[in-house]
PDB file of N, CA and C in Angstrom:
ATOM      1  N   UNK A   1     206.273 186.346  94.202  1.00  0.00           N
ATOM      2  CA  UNK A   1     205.190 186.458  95.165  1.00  0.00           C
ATOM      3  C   UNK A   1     203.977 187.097  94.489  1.00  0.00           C
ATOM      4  N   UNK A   2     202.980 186.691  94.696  1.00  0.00           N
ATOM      5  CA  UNK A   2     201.788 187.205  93.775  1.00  0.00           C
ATOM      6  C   UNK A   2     200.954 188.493  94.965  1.00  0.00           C
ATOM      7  N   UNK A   3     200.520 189.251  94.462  1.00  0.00           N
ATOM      8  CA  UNK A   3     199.718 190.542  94.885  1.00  0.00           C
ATOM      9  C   UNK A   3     198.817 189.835  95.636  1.00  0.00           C
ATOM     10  N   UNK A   4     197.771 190.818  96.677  1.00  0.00           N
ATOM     11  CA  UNK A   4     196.687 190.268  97.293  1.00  0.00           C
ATOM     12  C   UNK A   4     195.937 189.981  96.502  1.00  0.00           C
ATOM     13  N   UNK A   5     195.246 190.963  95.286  1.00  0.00           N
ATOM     14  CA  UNK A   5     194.760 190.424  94.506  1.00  0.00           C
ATOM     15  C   UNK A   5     195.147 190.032  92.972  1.00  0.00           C
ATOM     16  N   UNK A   6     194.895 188.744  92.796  1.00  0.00           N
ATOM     17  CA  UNK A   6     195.161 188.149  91.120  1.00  0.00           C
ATOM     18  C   UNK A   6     194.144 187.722  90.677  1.00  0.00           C
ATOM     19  N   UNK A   7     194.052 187.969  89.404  1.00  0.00           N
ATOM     20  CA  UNK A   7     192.756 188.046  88.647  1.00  0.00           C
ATOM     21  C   UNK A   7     193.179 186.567  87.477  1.00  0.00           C
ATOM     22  N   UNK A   8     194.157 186.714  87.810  1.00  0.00           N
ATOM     23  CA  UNK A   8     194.486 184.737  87.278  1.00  0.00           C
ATOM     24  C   UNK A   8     193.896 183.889  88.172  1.00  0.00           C
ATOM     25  N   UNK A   9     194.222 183.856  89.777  1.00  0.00           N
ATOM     26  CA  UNK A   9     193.722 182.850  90.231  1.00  0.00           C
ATOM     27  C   UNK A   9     192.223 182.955  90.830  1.00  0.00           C
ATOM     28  N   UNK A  10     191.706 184.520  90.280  1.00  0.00           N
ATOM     29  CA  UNK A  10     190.211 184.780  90.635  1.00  0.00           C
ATOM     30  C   UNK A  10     189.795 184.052  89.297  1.00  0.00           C
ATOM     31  N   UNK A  11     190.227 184.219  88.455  1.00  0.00           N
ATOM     32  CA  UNK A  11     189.485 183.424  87.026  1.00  0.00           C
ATOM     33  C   UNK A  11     189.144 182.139  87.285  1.00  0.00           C
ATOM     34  N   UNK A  12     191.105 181.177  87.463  1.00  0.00           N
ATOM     35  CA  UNK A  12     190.619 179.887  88.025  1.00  0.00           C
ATOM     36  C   UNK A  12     189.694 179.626  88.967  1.00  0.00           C
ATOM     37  N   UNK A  13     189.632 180.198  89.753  1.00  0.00           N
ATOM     38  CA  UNK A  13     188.635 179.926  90.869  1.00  0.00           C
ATOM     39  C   UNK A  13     187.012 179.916  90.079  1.00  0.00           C
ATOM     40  N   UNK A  14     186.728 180.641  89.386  1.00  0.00           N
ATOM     41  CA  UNK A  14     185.602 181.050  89.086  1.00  0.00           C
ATOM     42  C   UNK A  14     185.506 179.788  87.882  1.00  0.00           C
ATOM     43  N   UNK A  15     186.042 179.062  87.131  1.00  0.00           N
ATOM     44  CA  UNK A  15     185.885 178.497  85.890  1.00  0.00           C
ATOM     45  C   UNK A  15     185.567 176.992  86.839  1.00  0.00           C
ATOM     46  N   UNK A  16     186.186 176.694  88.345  1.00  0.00           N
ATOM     47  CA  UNK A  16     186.556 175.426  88.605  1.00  0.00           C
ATOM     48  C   UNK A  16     185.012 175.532  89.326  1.00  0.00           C
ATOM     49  N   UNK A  17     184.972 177.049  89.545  1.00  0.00           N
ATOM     50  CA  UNK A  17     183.167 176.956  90.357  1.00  0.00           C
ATOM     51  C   UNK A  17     182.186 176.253  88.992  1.00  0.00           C
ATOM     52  N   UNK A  18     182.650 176.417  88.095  1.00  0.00           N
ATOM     53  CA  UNK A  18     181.639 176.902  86.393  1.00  0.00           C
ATOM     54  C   UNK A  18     181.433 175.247  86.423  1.00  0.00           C
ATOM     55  N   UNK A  19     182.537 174.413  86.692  1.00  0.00           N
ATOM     56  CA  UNK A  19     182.923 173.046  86.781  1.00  0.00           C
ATOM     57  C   UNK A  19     182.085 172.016  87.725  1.00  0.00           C
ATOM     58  N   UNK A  20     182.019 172.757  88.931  1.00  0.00           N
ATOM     59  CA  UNK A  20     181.446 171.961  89.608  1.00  0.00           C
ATOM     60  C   UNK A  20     179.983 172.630  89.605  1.00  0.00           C
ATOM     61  N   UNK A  21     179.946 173.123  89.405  1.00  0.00           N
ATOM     62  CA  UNK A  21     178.075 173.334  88.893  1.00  0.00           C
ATOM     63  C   UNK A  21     177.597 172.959  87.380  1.00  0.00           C
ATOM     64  N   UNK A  22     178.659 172.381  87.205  1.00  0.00           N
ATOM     65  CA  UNK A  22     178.115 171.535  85.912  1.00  0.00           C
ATOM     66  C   UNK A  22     177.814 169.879  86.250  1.00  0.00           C
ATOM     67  N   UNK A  23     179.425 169.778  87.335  1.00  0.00           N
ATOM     68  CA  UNK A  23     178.742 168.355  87.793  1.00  0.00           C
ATOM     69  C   UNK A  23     177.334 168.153  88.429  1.00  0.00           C
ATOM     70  N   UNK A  24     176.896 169.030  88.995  1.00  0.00           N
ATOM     71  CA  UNK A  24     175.535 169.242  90.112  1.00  0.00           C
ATOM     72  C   UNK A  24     174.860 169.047  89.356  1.00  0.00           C
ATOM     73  N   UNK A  25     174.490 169.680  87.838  1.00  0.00           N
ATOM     74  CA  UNK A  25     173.760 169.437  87.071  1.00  0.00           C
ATOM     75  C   UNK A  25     173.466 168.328  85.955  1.00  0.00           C
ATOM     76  N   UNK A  26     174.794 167.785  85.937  1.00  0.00           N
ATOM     77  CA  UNK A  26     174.560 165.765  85.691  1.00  0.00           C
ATOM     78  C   UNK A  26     174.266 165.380  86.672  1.00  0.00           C
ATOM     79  N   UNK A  27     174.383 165.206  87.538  1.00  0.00           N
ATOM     80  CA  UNK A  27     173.822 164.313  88.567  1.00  0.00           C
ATOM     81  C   UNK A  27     172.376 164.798  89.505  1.00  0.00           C
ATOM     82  N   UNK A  28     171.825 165.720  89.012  1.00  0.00           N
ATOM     83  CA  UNK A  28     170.548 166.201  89.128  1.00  0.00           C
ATOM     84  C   UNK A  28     169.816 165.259  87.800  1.00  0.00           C
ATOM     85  N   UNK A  29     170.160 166.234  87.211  1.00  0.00           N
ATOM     86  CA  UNK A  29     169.359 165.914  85.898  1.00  0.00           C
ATOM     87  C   UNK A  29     169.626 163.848  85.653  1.00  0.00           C
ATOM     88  N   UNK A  30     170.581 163.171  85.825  1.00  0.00           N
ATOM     89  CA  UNK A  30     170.687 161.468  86.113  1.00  0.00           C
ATOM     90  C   UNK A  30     170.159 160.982  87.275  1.00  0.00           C
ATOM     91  N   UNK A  31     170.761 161.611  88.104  1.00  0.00           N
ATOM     92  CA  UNK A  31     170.309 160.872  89.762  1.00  0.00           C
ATOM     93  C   UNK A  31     170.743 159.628  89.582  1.00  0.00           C
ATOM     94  N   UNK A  32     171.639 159.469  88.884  1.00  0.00           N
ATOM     95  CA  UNK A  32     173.177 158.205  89.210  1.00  0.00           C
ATOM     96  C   UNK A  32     173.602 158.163  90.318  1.00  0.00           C
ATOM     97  N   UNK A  33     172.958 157.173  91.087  1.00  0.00           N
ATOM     98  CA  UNK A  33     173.593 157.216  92.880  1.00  0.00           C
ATOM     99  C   UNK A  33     175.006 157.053  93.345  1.00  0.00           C
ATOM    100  N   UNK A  34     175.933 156.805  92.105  1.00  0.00           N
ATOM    101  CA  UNK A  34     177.646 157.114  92.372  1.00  0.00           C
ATOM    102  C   UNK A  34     177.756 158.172  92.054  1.00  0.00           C
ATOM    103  N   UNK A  35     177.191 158.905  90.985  1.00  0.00           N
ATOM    104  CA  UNK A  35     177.898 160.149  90.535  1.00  0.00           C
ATOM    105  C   UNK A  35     176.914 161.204  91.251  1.00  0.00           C
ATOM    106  N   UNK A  36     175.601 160.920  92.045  1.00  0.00           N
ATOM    107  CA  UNK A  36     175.600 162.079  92.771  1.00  0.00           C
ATOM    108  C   UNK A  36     175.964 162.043  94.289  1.00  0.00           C
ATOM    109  N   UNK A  37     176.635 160.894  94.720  1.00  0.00           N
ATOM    110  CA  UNK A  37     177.057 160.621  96.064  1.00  0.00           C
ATOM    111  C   UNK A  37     178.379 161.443  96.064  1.00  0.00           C
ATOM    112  N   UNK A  38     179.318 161.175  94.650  1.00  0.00           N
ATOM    113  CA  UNK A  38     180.573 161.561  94.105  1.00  0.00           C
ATOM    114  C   UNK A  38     180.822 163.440  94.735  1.00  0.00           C
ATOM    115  N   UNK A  39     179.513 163.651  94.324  1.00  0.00           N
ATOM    116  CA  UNK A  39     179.488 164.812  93.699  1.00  0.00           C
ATOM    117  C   UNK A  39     179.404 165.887  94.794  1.00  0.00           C
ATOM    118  N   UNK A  40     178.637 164.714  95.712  1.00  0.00           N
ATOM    119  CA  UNK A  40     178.465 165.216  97.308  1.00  0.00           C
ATOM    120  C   UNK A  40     179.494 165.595  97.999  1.00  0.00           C
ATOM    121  N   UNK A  41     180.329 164.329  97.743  1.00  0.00           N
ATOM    122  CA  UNK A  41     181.303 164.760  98.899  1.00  0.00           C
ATOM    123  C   UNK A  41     182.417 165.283  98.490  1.00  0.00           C
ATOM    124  N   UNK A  42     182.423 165.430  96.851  1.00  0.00           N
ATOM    125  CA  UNK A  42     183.399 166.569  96.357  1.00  0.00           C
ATOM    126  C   UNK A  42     183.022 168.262  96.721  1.00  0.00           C
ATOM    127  N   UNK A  43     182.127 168.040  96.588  1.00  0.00           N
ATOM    128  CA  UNK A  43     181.437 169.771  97.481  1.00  0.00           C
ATOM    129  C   UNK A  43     181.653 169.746  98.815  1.00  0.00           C
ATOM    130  N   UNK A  44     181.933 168.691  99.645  1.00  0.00           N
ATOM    131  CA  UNK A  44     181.609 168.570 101.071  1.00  0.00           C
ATOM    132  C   UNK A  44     183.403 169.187 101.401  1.00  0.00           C
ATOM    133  N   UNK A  45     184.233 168.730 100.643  1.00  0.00           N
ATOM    134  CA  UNK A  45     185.574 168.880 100.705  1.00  0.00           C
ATOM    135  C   UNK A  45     186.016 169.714 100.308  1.00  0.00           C
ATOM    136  N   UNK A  46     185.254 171.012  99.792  1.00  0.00           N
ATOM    137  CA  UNK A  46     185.363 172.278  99.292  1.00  0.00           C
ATOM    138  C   UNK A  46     184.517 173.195 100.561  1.00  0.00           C
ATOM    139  N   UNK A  47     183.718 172.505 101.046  1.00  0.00           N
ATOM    140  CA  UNK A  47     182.611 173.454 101.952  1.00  0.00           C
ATOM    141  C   UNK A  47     182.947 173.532 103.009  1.00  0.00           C
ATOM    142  N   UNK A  48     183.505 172.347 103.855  1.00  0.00           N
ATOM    143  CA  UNK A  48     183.753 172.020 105.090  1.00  0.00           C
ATOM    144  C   UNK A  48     184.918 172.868 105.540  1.00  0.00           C
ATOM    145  N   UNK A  49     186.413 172.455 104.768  1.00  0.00           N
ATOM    146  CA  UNK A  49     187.273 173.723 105.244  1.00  0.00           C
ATOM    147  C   UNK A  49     186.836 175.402 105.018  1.00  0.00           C
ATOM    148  N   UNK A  50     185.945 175.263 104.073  1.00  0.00           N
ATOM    149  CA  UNK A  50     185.779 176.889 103.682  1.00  0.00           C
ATOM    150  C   UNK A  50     185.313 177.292 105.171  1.00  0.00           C
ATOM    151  N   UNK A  51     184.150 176.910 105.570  1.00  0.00           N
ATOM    152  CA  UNK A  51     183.501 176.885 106.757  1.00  0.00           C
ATOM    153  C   UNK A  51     184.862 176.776 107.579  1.00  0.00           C
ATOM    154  N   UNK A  52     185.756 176.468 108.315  1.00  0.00           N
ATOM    155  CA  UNK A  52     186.476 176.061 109.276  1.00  0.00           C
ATOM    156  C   UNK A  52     187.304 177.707 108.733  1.00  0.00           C
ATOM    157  N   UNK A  53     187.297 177.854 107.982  1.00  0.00           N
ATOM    158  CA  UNK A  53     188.505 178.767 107.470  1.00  0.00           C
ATOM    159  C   UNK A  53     187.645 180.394 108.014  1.00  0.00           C
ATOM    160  N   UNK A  54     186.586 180.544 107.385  1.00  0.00           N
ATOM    161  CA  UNK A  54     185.928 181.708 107.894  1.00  0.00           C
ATOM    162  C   UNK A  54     185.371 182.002 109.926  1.00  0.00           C
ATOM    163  N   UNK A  55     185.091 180.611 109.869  1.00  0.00           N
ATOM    164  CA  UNK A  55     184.809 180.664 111.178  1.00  0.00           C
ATOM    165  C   UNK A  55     185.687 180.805 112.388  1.00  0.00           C
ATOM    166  N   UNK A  56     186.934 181.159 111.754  1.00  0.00           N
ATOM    167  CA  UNK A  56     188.518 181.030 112.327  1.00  0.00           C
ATOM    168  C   UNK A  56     188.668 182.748 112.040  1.00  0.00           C
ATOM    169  N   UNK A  57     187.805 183.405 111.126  1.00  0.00           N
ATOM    170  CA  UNK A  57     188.693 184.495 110.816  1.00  0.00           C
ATOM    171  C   UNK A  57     187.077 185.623 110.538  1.00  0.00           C
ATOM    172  N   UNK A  58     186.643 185.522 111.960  1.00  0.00           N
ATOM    173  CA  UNK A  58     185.361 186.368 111.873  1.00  0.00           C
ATOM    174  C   UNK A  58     185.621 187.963 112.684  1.00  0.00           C
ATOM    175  N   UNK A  59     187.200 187.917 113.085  1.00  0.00           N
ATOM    176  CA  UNK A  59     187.085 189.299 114.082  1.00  0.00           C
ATOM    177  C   UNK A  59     187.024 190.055 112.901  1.00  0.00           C
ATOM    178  N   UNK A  60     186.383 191.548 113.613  1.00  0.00           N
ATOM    179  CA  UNK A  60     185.957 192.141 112.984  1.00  0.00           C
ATOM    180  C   UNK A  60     185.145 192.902 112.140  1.00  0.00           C
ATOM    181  N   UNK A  61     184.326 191.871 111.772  1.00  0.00           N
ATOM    182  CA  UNK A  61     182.965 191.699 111.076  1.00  0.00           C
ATOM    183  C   UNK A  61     182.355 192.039 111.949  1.00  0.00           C
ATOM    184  N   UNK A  62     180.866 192.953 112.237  1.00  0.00           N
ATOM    185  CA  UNK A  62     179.806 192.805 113.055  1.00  0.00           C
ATOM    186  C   UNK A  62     178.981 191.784 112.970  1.00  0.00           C
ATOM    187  N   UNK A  63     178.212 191.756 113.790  1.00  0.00           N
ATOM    188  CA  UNK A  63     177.729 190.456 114.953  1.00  0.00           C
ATOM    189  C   UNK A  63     176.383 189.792 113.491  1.00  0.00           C
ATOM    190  N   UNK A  64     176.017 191.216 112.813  1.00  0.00           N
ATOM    191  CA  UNK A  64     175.147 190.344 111.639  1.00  0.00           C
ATOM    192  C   UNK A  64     175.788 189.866 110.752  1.00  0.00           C
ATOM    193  N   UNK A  65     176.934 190.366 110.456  1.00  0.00           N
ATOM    194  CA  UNK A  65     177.606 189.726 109.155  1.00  0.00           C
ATOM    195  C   UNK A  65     178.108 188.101 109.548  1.00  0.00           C
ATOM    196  N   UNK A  66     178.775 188.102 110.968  1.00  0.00           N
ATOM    197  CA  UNK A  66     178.875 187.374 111.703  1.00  0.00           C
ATOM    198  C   UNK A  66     177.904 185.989 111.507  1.00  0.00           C
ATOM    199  N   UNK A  67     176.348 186.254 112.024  1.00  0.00           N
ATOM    200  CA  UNK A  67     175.314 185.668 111.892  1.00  0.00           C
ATOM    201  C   UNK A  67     175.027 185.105 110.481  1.00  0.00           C
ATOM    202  N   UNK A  68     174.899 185.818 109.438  1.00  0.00           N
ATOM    203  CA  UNK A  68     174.644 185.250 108.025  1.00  0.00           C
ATOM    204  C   UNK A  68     175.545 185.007 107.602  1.00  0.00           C
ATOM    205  N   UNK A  69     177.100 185.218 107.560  1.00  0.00           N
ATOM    206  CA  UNK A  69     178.095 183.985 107.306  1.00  0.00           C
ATOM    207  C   UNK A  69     177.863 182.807 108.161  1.00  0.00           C
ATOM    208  N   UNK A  70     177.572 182.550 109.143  1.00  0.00           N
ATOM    209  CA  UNK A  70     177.360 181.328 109.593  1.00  0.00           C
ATOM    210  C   UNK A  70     176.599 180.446 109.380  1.00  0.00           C
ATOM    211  N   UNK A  71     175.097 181.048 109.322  1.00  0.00           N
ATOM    212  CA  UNK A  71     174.347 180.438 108.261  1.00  0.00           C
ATOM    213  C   UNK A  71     174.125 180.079 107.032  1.00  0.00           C
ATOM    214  N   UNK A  72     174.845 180.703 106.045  1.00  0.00           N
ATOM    215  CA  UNK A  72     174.781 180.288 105.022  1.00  0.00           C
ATOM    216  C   UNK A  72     176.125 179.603 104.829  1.00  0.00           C
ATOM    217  N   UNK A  73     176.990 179.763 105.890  1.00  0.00           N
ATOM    218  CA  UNK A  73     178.139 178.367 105.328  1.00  0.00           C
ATOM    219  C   UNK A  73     177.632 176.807 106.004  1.00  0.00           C
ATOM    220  N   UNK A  74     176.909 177.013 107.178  1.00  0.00           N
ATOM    221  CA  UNK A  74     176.100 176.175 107.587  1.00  0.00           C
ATOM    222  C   UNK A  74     175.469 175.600 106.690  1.00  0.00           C
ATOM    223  N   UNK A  75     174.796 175.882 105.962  1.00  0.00           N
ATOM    224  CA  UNK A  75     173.810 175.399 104.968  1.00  0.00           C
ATOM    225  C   UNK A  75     174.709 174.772 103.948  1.00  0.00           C
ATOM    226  N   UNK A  76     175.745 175.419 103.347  1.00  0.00           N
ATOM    227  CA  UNK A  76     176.566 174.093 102.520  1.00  0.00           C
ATOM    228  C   UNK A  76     177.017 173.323 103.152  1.00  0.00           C
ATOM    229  N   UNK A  77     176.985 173.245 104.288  1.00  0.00           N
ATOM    230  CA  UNK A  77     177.681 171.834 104.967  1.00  0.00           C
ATOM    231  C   UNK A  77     176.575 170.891 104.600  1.00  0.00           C
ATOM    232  N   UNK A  78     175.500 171.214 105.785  1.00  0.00           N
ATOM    233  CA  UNK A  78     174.596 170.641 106.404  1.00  0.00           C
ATOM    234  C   UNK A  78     173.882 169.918 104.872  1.00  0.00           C
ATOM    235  N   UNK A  79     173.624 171.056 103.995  1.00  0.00           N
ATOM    236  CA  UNK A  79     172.524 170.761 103.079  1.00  0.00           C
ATOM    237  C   UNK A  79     173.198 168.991 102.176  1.00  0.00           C
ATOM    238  N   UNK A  80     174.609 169.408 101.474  1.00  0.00           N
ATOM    239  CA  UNK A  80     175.213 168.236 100.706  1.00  0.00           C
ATOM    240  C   UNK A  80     175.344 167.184 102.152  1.00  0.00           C
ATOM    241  N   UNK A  81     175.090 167.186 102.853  1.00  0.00           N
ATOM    242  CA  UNK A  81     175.146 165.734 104.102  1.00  0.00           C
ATOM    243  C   UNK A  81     174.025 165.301 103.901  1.00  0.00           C
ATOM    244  N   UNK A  82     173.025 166.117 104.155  1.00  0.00           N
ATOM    245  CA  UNK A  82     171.435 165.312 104.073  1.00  0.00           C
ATOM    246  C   UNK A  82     171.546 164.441 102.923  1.00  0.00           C
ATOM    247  N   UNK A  83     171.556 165.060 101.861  1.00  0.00           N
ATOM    248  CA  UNK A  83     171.468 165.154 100.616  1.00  0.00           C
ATOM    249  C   UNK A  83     172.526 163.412 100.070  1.00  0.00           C
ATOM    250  N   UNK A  84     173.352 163.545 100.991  1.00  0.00           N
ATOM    251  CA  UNK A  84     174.192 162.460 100.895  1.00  0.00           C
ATOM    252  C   UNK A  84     173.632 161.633 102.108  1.00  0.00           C
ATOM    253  N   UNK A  85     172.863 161.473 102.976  1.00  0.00           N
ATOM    254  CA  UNK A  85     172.276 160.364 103.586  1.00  0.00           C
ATOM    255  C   UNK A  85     171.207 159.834 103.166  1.00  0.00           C
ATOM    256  N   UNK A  86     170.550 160.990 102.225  1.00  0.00           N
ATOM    257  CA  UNK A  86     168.772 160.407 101.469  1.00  0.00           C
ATOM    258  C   UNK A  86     169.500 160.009 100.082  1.00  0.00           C
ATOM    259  N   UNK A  87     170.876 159.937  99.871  1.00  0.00           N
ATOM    260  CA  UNK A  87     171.206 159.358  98.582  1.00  0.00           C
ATOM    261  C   UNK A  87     171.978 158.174  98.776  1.00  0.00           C
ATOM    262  N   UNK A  88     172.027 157.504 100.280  1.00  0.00           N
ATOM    263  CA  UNK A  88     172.740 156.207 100.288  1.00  0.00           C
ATOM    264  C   UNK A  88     171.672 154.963 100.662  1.00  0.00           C
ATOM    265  N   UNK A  89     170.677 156.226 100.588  1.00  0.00           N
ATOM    266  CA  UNK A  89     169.186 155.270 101.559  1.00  0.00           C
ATOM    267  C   UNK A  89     168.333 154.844 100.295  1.00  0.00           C
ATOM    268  N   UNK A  90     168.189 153.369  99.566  1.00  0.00           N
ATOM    269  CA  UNK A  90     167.832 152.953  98.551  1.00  0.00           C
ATOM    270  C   UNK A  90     166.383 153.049  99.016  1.00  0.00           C
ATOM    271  N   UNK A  91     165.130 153.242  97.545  1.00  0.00           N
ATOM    272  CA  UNK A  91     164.166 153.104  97.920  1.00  0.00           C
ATOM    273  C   UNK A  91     163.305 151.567  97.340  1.00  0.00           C
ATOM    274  N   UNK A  92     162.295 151.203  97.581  1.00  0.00           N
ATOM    275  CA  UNK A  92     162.389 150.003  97.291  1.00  0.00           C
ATOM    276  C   UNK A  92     162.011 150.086  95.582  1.00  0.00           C
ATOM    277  N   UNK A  93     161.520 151.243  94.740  1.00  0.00           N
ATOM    278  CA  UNK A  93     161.323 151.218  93.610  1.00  0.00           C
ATOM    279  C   UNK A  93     162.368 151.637  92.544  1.00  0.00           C
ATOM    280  N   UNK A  94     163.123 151.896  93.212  1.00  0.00           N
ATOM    281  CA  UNK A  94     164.619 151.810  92.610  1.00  0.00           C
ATOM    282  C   UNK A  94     166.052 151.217  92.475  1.00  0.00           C
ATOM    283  N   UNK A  95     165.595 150.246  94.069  1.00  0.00           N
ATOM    284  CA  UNK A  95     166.858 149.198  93.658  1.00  0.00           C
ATOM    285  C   UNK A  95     167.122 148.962  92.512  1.00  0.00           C
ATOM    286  N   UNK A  96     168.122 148.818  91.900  1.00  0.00           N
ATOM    287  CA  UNK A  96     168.825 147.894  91.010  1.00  0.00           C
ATOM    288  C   UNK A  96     168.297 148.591  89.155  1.00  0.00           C
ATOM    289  N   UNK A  97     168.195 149.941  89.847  1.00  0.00           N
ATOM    290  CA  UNK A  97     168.074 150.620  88.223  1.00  0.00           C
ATOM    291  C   UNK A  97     168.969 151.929  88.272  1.00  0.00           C
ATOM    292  N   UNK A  98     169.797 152.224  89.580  1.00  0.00           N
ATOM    293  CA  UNK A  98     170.569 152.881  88.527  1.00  0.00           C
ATOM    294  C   UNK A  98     170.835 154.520  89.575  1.00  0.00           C
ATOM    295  N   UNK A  99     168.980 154.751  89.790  1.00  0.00           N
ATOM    296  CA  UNK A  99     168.700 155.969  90.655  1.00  0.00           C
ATOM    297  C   UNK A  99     169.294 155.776  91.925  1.00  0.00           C
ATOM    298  N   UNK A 100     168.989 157.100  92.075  1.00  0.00           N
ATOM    299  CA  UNK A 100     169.748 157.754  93.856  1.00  0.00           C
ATOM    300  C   UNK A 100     169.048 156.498  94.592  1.00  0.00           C
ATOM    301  N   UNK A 101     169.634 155.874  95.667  1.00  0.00           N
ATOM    302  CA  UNK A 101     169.413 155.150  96.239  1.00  0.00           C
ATOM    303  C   UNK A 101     169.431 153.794  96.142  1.00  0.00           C
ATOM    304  N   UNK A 102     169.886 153.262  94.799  1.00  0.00           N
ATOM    305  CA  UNK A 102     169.505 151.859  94.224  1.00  0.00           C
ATOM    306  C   UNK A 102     170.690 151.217  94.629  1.00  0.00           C
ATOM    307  N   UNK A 103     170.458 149.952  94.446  1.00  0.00           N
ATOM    308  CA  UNK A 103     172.097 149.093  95.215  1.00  0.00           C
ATOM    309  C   UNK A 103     172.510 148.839  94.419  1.00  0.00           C
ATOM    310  N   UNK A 104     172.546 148.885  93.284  1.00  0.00           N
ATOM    311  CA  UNK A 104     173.559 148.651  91.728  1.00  0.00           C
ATOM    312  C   UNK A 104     173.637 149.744  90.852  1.00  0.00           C
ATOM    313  N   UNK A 105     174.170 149.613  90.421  1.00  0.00           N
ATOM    314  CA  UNK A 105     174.327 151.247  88.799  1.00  0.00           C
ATOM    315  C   UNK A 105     174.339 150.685  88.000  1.00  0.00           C
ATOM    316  N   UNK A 106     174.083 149.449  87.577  1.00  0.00           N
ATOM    317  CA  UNK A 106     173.110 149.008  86.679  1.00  0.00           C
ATOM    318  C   UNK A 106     172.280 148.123  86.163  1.00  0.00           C
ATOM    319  N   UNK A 107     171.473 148.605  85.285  1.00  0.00           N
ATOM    320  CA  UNK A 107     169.864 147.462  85.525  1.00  0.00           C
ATOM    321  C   UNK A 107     170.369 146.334  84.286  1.00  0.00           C
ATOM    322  N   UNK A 108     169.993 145.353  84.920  1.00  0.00           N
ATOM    323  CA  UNK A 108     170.085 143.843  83.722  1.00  0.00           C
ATOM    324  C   UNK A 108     168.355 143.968  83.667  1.00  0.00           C
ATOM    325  N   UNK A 109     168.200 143.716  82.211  1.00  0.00           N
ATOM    326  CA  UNK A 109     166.763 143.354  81.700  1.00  0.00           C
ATOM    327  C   UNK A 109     167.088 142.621  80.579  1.00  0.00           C
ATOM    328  N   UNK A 110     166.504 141.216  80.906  1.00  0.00           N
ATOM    329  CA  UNK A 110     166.537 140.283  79.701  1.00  0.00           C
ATOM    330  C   UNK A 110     164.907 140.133  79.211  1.00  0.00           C
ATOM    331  N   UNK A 111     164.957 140.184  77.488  1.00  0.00           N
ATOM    332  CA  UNK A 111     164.012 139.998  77.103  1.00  0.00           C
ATOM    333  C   UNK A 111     163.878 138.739  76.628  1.00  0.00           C
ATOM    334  N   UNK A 112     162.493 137.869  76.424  1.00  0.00           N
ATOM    335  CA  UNK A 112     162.188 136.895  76.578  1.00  0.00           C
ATOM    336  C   UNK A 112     162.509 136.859  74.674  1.00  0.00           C
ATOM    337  N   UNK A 113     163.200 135.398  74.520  1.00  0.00           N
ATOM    338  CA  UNK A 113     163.337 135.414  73.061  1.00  0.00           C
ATOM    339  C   UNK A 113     162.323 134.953  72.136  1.00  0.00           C
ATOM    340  N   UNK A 114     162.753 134.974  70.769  1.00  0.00           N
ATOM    341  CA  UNK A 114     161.274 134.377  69.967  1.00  0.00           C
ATOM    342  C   UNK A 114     160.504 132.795  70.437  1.00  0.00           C
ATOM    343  N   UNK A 115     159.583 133.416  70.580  1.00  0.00           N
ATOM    344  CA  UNK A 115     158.907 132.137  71.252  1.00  0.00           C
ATOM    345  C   UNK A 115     158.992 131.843  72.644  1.00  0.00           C
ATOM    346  N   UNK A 116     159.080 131.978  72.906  1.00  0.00           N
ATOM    347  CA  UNK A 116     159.461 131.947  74.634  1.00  0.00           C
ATOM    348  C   UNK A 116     158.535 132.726  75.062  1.00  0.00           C
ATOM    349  N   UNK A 117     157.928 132.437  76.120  1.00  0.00           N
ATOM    350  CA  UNK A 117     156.916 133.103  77.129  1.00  0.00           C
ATOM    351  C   UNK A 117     157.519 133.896  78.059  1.00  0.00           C
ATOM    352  N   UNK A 118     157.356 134.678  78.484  1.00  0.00           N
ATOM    353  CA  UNK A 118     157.711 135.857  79.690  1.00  0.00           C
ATOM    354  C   UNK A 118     156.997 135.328  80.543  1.00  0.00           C
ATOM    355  N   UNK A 119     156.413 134.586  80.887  1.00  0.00           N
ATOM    356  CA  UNK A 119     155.424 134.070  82.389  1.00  0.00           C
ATOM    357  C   UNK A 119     156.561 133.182  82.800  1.00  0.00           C
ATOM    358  N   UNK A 120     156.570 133.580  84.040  1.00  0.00           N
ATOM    359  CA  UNK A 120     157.405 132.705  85.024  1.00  0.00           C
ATOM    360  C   UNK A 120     157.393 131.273  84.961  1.00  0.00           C
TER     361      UNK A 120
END
């Protein structure tokens, strides 16, 4: 049986956080509309029970602590949802290259060969 507190599974915890804020930061820095949709709702499935879990286990706490846990677990819900509806919503200058919103992940560009004209 392990102690209340373990500093093994506080480590893991902390290295798998180190993990997923590395994914946040490929898919920021790409804006690959699979891998930051991915990325969404892998946080969403970490946030959502956290939220269900605290909001189950608030006796006790006063009424402010109360208040700003709610809000700020609110905000990881809420925030990766938006975030995942303005990333399924293609814009028209990005279809089909790749970015948040585009309807393919990836761009075909053929170049016109020797001699050949590029005019339609």
């Amino acid at each position: 049986m392990l102690p209340s507190y373990n500093s093994h599974l506080v480590g893991d915890v902390g290295e798998l956080n180190l993990a997923v804020a590395f994914s946040f930061m490929v898919a920021t820095l790409t804006l690959h509309r699979l891998l930051v949709r991915t990325v969404l709702v892998g946080y969403l499935f970490y946030s959502v029970p956290h939220m269900v879990f605290h909001v189950r286990h608030l006796a006790g706490f006063p009424s402010s602590d109360v208040a700003v846990q709610m809000i700020l677990l609110s905000i990881s819900v809420v925030l990766p949802l938006a975030l995942l509806i303005l990333a399924r919503t293609p814009r028209r200058r990005d279809v089909g290259n790749g970015c948040v919103g585009s309807s393919r992940s990836t761009r075909t560009t053929s170049l016109p060969r020797p001699g050949q004209s590029d005019a339609p």
